[in-house]
N, C-alpha and C. Protein backbone atom coordinates (compact mmCIF):
# COMPACT_ATOMS: atom_id res chain seq x y z
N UNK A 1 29.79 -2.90 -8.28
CA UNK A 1 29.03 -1.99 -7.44
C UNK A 1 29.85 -1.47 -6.26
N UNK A 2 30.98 -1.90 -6.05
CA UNK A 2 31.66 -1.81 -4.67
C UNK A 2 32.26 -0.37 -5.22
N UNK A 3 32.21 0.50 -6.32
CA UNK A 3 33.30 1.66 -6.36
C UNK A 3 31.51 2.61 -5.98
N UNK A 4 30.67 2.14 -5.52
CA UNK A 4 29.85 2.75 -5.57
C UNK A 4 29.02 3.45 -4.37
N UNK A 5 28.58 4.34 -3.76
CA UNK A 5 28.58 4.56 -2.20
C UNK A 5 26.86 4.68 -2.55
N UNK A 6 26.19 3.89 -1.21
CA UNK A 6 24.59 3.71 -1.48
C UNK A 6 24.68 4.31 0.07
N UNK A 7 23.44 5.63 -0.01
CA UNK A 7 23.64 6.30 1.26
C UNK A 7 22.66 7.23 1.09
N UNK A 8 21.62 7.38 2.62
CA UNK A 8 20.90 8.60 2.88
C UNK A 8 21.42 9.86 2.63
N UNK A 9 20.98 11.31 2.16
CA UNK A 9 21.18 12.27 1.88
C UNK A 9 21.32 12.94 3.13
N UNK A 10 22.53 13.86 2.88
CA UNK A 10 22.49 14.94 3.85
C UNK A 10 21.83 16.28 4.01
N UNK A 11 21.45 17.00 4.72
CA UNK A 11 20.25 18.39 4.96
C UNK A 11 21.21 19.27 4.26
N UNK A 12 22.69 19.48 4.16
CA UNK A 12 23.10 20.49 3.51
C UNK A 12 23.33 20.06 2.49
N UNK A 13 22.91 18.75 1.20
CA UNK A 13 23.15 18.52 -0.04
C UNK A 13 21.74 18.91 -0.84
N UNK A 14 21.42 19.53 -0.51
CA UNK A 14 20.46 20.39 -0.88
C UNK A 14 20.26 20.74 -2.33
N UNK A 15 21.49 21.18 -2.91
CA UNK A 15 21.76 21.72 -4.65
C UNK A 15 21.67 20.29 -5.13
N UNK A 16 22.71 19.10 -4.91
CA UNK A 16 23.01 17.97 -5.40
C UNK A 16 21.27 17.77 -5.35
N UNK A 17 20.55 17.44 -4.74
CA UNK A 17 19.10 16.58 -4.69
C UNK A 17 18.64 17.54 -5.93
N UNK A 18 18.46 19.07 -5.73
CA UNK A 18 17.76 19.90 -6.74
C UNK A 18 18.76 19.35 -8.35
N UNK A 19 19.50 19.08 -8.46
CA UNK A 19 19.82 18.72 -9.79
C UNK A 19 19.60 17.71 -10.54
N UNK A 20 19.90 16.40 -9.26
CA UNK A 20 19.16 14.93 -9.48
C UNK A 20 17.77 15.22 -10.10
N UNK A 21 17.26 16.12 -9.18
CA UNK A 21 15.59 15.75 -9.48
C UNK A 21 15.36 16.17 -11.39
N UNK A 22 15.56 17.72 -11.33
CA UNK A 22 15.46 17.94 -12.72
C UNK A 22 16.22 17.27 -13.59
N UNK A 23 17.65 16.69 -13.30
CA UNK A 23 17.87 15.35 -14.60
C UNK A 23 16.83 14.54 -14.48
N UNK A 24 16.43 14.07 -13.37
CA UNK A 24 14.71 12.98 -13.87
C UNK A 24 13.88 13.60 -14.54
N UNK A 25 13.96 14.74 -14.28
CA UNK A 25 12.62 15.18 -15.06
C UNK A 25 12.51 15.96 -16.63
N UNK A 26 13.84 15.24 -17.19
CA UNK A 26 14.05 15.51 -18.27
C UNK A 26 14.24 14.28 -18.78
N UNK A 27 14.15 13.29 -18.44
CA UNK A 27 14.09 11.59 -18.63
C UNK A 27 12.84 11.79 -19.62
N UNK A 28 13.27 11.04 -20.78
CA UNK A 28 11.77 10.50 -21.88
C UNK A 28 10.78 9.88 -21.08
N UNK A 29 10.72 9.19 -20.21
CA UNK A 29 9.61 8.87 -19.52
C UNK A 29 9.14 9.85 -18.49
N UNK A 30 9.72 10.34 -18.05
CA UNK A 30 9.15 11.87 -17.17
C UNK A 30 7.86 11.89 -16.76
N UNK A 31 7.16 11.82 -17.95
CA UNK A 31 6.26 12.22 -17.88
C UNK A 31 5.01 11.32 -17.80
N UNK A 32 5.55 10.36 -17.16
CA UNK A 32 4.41 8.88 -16.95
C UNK A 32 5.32 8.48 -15.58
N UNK A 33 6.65 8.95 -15.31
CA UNK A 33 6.75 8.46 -13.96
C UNK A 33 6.92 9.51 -12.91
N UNK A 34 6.87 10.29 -13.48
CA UNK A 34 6.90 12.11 -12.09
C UNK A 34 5.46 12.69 -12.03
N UNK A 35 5.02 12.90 -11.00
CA UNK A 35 3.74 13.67 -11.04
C UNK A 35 4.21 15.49 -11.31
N UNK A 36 4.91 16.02 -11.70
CA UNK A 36 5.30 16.96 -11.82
C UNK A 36 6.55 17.29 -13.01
N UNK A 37 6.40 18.22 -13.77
CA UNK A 37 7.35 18.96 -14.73
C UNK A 37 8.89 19.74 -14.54
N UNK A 38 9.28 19.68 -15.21
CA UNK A 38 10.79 20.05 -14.92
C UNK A 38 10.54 21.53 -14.92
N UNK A 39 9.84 22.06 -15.54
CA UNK A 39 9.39 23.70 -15.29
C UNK A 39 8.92 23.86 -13.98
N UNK A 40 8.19 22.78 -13.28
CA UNK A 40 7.61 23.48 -12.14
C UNK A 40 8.78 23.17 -11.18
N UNK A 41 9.17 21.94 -11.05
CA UNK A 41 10.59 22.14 -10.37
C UNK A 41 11.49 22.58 -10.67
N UNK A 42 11.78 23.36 -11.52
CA UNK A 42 12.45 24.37 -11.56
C UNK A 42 12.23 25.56 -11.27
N UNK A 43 11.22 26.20 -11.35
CA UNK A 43 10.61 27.09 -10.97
C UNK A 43 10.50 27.79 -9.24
N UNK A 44 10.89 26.33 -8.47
CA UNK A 44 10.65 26.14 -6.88
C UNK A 44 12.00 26.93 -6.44
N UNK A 45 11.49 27.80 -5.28
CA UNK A 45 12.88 28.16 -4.41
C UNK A 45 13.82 27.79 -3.84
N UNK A 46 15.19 27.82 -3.70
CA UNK A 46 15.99 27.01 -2.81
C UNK A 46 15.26 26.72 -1.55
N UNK A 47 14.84 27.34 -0.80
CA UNK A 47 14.08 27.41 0.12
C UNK A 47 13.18 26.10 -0.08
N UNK A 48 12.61 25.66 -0.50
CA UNK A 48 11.61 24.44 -0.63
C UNK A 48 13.06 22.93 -1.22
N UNK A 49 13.87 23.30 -1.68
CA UNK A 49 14.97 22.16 -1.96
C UNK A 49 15.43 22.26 -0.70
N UNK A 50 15.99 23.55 -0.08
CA UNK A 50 16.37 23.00 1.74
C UNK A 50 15.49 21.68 2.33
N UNK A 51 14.38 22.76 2.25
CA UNK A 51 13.09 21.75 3.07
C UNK A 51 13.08 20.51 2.89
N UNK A 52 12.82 19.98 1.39
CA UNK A 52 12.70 18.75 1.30
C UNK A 52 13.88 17.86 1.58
N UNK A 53 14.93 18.77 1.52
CA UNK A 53 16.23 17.76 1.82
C UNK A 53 16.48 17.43 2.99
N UNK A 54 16.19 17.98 3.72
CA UNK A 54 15.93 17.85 5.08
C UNK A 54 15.24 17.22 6.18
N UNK A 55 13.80 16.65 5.26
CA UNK A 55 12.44 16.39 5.80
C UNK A 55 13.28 14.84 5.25
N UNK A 56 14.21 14.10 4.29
CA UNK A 56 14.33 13.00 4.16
C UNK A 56 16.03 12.97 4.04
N UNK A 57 16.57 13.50 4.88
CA UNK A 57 17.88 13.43 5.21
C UNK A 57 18.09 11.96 6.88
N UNK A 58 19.67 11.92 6.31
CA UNK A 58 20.02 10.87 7.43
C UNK A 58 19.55 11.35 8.65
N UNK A 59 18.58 10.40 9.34
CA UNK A 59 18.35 10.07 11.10
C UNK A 59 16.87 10.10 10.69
N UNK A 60 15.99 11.04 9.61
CA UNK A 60 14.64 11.21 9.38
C UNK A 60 14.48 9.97 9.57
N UNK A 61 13.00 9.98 10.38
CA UNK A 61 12.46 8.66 10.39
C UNK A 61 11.12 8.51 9.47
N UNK A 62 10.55 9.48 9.33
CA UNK A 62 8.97 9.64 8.25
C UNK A 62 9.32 9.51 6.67
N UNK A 63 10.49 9.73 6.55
CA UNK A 63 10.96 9.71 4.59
C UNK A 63 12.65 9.66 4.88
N UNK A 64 13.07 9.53 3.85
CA UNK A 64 14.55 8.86 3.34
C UNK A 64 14.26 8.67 1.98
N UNK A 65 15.70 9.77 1.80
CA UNK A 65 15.95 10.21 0.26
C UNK A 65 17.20 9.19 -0.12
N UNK A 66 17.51 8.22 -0.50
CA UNK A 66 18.37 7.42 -0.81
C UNK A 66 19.11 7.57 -1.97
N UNK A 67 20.48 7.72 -2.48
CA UNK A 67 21.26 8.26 -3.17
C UNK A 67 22.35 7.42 -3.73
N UNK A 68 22.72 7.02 -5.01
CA UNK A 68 24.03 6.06 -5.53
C UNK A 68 24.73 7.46 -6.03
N UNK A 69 26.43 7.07 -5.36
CA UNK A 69 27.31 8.45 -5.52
C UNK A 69 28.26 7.35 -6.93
N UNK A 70 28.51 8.00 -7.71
CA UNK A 70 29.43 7.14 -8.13
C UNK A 70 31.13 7.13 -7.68
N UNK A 71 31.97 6.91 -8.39
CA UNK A 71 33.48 6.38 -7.91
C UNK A 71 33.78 7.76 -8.14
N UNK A 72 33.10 8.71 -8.84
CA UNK A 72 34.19 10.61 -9.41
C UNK A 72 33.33 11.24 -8.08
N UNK A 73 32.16 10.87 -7.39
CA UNK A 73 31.23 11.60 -6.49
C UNK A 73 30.01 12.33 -7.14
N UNK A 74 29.96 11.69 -7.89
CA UNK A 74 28.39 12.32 -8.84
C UNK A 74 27.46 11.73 -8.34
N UNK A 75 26.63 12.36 -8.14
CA UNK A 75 25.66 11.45 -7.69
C UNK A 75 24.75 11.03 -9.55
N UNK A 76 24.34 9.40 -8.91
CA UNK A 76 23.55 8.82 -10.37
C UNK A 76 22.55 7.80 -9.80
N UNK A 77 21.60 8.42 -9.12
CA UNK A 77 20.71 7.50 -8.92
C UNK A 77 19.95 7.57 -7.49
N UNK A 78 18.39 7.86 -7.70
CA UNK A 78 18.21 8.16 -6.24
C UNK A 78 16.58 7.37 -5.94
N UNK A 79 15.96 7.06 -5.08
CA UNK A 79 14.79 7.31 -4.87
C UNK A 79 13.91 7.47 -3.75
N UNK A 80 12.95 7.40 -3.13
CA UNK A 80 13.01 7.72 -1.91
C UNK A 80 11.63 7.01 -1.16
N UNK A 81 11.76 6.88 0.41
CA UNK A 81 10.71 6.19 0.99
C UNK A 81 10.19 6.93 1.75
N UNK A 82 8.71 6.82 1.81
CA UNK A 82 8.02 7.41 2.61
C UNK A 82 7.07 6.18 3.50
N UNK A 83 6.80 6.93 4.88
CA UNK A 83 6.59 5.75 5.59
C UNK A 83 4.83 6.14 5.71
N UNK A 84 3.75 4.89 5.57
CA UNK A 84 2.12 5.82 5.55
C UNK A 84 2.42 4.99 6.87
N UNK A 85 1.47 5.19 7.63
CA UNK A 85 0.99 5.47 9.10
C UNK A 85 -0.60 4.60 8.68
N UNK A 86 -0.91 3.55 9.64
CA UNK A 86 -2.04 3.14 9.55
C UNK A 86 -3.09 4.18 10.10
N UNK A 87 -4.49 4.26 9.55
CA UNK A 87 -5.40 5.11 9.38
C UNK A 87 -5.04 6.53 9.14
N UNK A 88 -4.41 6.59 7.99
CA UNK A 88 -4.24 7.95 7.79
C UNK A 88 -4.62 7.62 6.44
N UNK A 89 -4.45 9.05 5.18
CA UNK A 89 -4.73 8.45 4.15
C UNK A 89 -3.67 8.62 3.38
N UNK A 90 -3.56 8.42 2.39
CA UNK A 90 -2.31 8.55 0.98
C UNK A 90 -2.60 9.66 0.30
N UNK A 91 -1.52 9.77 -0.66
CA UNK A 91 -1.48 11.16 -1.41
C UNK A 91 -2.76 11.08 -2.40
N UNK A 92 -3.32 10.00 -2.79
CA UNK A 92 -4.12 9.41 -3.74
C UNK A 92 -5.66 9.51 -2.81
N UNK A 93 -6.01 10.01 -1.89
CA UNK A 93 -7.06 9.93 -0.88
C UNK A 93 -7.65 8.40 -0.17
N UNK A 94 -6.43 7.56 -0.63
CA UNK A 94 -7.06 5.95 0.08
C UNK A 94 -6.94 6.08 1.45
N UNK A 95 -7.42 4.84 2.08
CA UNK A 95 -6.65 4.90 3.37
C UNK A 95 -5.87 4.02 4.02
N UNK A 96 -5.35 4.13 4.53
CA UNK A 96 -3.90 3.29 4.77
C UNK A 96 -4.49 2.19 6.27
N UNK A 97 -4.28 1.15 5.56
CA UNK A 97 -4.68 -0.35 6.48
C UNK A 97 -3.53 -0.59 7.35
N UNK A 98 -2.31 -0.40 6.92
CA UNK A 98 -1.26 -1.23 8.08
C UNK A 98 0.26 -0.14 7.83
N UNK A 99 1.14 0.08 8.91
CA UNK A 99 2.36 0.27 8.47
C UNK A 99 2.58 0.17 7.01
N UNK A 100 3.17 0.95 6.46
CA UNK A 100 4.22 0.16 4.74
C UNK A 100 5.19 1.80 4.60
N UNK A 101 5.66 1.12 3.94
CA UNK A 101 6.99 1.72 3.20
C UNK A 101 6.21 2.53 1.73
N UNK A 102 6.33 3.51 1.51
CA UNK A 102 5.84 3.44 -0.42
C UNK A 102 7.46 4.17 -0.86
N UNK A 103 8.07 3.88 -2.01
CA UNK A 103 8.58 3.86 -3.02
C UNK A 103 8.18 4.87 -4.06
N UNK A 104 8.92 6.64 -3.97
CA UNK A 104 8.89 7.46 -4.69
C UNK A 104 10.20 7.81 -5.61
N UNK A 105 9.92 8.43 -6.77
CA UNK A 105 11.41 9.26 -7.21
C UNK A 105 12.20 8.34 -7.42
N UNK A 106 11.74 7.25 -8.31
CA UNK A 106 12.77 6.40 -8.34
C UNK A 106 13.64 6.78 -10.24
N UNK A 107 15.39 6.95 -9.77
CA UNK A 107 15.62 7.59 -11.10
C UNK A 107 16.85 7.06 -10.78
N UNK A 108 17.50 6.35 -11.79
CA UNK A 108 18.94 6.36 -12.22
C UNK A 108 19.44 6.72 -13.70
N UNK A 109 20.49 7.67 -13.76
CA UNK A 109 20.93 8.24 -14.97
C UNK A 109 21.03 7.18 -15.94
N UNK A 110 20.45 7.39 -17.06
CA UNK A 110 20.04 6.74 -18.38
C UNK A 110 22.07 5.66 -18.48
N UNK A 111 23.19 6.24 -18.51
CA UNK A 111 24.47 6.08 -18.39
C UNK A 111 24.69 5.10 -17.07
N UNK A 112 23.92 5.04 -16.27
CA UNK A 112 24.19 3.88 -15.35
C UNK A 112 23.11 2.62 -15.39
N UNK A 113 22.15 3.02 -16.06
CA UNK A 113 20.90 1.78 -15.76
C UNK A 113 21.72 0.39 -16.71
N UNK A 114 20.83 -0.66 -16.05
CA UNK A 114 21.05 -2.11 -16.39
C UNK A 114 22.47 -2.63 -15.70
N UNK A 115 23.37 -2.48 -14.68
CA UNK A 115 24.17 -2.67 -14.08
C UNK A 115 24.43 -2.95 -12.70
N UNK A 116 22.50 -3.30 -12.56
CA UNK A 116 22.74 -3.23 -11.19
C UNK A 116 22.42 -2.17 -10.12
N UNK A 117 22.53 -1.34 -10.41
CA UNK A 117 22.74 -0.08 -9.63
C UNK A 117 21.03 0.07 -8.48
N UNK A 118 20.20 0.23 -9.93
CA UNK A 118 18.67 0.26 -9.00
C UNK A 118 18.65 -1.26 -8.29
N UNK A 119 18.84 -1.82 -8.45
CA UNK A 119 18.40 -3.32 -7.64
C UNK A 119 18.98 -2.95 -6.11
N UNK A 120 20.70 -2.51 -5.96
CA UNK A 120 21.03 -1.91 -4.82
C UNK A 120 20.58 -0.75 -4.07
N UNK A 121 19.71 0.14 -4.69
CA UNK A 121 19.16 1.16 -4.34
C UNK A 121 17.74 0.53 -3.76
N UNK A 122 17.41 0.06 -4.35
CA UNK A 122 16.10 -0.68 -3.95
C UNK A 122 16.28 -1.96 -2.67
N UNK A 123 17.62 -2.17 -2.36
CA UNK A 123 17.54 -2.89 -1.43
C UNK A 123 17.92 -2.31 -0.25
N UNK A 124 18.89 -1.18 -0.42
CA UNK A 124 18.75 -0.16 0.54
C UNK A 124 17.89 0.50 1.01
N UNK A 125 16.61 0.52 0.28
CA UNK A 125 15.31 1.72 0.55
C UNK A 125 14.26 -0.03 1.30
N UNK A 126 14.44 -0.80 0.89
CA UNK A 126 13.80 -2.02 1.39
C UNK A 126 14.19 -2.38 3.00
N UNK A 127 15.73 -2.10 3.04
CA UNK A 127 16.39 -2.29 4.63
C UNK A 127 15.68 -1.38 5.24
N UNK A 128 15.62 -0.09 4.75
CA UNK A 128 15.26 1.35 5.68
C UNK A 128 13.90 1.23 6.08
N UNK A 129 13.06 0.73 5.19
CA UNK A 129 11.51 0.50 5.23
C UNK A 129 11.48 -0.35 6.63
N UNK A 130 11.95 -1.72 5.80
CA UNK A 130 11.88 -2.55 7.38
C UNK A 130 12.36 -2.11 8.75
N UNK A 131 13.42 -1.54 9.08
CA UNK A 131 13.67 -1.28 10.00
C UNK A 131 13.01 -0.19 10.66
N UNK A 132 11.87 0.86 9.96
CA UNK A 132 11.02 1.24 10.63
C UNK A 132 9.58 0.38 10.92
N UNK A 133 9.94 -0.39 10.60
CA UNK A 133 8.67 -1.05 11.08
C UNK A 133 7.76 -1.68 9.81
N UNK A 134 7.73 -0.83 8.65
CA UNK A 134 6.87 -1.73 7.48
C UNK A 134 6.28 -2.94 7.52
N UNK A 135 5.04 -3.08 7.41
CA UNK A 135 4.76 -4.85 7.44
C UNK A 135 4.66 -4.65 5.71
N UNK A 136 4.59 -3.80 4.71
CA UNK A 136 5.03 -4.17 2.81
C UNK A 136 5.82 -2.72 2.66
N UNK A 137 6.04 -3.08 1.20
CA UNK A 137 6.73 -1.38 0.59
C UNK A 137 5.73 -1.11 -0.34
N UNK A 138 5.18 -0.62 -1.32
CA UNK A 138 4.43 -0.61 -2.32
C UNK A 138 4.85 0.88 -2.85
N UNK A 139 4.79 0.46 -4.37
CA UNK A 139 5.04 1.74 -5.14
C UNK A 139 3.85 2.20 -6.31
N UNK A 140 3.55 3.14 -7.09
CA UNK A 140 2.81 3.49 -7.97
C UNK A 140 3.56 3.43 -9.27
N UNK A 141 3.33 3.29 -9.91
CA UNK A 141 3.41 2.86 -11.63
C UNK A 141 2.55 3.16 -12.78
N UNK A 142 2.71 4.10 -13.57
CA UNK A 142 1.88 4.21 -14.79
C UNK A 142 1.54 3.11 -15.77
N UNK A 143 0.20 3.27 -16.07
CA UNK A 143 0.09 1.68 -16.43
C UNK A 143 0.79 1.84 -18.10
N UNK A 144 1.52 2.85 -18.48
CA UNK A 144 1.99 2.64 -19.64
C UNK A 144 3.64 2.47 -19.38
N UNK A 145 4.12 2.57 -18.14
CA UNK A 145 5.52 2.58 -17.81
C UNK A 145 5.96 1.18 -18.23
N UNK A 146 6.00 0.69 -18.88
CA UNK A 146 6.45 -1.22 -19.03
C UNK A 146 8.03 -1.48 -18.59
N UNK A 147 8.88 -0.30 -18.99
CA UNK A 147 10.16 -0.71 -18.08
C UNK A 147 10.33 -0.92 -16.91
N UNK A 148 9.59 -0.40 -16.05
CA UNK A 148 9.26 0.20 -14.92
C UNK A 148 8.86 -1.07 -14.00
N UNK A 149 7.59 -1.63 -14.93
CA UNK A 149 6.49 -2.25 -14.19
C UNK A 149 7.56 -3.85 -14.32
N UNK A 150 8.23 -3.62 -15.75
CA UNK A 150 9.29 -5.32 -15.67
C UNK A 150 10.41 -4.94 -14.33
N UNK A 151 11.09 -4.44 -14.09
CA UNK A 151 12.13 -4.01 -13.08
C UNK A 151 11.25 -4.48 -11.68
N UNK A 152 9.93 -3.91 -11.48
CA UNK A 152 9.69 -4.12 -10.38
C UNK A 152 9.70 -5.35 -9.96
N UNK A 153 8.82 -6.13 -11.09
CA UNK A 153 8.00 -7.37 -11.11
C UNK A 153 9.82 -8.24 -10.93
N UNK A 154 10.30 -7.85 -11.40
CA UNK A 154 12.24 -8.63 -11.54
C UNK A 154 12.77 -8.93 -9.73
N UNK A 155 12.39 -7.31 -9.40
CA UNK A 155 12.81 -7.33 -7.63
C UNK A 155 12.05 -7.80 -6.78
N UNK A 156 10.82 -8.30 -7.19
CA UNK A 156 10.17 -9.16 -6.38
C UNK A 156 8.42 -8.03 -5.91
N UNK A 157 8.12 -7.67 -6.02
CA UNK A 157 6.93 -6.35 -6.60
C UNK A 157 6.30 -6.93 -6.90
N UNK A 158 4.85 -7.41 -7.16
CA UNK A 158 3.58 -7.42 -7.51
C UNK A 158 2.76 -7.05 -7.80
N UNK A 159 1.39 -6.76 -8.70
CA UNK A 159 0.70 -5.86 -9.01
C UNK A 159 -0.66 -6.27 -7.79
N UNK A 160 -0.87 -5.51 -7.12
CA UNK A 160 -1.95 -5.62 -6.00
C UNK A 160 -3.53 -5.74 -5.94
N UNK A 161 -3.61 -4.82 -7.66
CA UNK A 161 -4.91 -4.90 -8.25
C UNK A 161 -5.33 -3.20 -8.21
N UNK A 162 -4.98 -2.85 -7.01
CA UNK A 162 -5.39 -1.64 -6.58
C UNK A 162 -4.88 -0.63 -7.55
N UNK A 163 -5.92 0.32 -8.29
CA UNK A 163 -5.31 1.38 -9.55
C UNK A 163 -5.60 2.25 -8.91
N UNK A 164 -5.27 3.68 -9.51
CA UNK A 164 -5.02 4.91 -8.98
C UNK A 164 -5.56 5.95 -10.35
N UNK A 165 -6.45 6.28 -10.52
CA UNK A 165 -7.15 7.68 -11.68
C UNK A 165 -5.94 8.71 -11.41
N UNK A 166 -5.79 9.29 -12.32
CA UNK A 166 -4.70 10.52 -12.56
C UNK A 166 -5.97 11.76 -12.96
N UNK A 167 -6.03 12.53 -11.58
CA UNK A 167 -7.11 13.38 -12.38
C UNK A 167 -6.46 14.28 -12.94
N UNK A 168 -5.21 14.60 -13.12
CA UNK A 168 -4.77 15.85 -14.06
C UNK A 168 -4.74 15.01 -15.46
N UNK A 169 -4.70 13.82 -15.85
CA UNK A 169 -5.03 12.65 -16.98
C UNK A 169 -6.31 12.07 -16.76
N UNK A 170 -7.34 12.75 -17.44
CA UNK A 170 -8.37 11.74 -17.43
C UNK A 170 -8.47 10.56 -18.22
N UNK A 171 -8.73 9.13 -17.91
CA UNK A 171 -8.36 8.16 -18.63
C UNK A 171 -7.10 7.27 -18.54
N UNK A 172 -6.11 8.21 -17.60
CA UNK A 172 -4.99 7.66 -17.13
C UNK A 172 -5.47 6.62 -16.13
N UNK A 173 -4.11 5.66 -16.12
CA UNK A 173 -4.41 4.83 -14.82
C UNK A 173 -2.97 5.08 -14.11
N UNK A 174 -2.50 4.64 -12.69
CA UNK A 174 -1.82 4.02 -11.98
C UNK A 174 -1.67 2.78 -11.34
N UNK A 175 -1.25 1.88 -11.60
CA UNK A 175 -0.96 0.58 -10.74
C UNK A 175 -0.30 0.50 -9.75
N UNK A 176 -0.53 0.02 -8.57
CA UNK A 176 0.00 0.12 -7.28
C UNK A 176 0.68 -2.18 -7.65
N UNK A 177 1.95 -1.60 -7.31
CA UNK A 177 2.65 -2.88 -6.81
C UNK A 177 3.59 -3.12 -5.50
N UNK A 178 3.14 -4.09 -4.91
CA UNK A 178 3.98 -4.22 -3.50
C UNK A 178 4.44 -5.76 -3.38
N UNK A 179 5.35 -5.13 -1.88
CA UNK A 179 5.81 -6.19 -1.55
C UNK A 179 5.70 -6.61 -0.19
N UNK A 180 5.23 -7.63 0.09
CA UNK A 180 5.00 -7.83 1.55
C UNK A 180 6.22 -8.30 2.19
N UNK A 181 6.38 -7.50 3.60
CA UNK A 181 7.78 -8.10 4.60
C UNK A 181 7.60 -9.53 4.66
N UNK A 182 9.06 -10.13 4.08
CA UNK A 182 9.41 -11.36 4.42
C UNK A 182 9.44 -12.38 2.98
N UNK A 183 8.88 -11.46 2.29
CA UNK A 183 8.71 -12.08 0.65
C UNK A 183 9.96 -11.33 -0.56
N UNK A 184 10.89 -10.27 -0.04
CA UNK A 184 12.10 -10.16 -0.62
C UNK A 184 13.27 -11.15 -0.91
C-alpha cells in the first residue's frame, strides 16, 4: 500500500472525480449501490462536477471526497464523508440524534479490490469523521449488496436494524450499518 497516495481531493480535480464517478457507475453492482445512473451523471454539467468537487475538497469541513492515487497517478478508488448535524434530518427524511460521519460513494476499481486498498480508504474517511467531531460513522447498504454488507461487517460496521424503503424501488430495502467512536 505504501506506492499508494490516500488523500482529500482537490477543487481543481474536478474532471478526475467526474470520471471516477461514471467508472462506478458502470460497476455490475451500480445499480444496488449508487442512487443514480451513469446516464444521469453523465448527462450533468461541468459546472455541477466543479461544485461538487469543491463542496468536498481539502480544508471542507461538512463532506470529504477521499481518493487512492495509484503509483502511475490514476486515481482507483474513492469514497466520501458527509458529516449529519444533530436535529437535522438525512437524505432518507430521518432525523439525526447525535453528530456522525455517514459513508457515501464508496468505489474501488474492480483491478484493485481485495488488496487492501478499501480498508485504507476507509480508515482515512474514519480519521476525518473523528476529527470532526463524530460520536459513529454509519453507511447505507442494499439489502441485496452481500459483498458490500461482508466488507463492512470485516471493518468493524454493524447492522443497526434501522432500514431505509427505496421509493424509486418499491419493495426495495436499505440497511443502515455503523460504527460507534471508539469501537474501530
Amino acid at each position: 500500500m505504501s506506492s499508494y497516495v490516500i488523500r482529500s481531493v482537490r477543487a481543481d480535480e474536478w474532471p478526475a472525480v467526474k470520471e471516477l464517478r461514471l467508472a462506478a457507475l458502470k460497476d455490475p453492482v451500480a445499480h444496488l449501490a449508487f442512487l443514480e445512473t451513469y446516464d444521469e451523471a453523465a448527462a450533468k454539467p461541468d459546472s455541477f462536477w466543479k461544485e461538487r468537487t469543491a463542496s468536498g475538497a481539502e480544508g471542507a469541513t461538512g463532506v470529504q471526497q477521499i481518493i487512492a492515487e495509484g503509483p502511475d497517478g490514476r486515481w482507483v478508488g474513492t469514497l466520501t464523508v458527509l458529516v449529519e448535524e444533530p436535529g437535522t434530518t438525512d437524505w432518507a427524511g430521518f432525523p439525526v440524534e447525535r453528530k456522525q460521519g455517514h459513508l457515501v460513494g464508496v468505489f474501488v476499481r474492480p483491478e484493485e479490490r481485495g488488496n487492501g486498498l478499501t480498508e485504507v480508504l476507509f480508515d482515512a474517511a474514519l480519521e476525518w469523521a473523528w476529527a470532526q467531531g463524530a460520536e459513529r460513522v454509519r453507511l447505507i447498504v442494499h439489502e441485496e449488496n452481500g459483498r458490500a454488507q461482508r466488507f463492512y461487517r470485516k471493518v468493524g460496521f454493524v447492522p443497526s436494524g434501522v432500514t431505509v424503503p427505496l421509493a424509486a424501488r418499491p419493495g426495495e430495502l436499505e440497511l443502515e450499518f455503523v460504527l460507534e467512536r471508539g469501537s474501530d
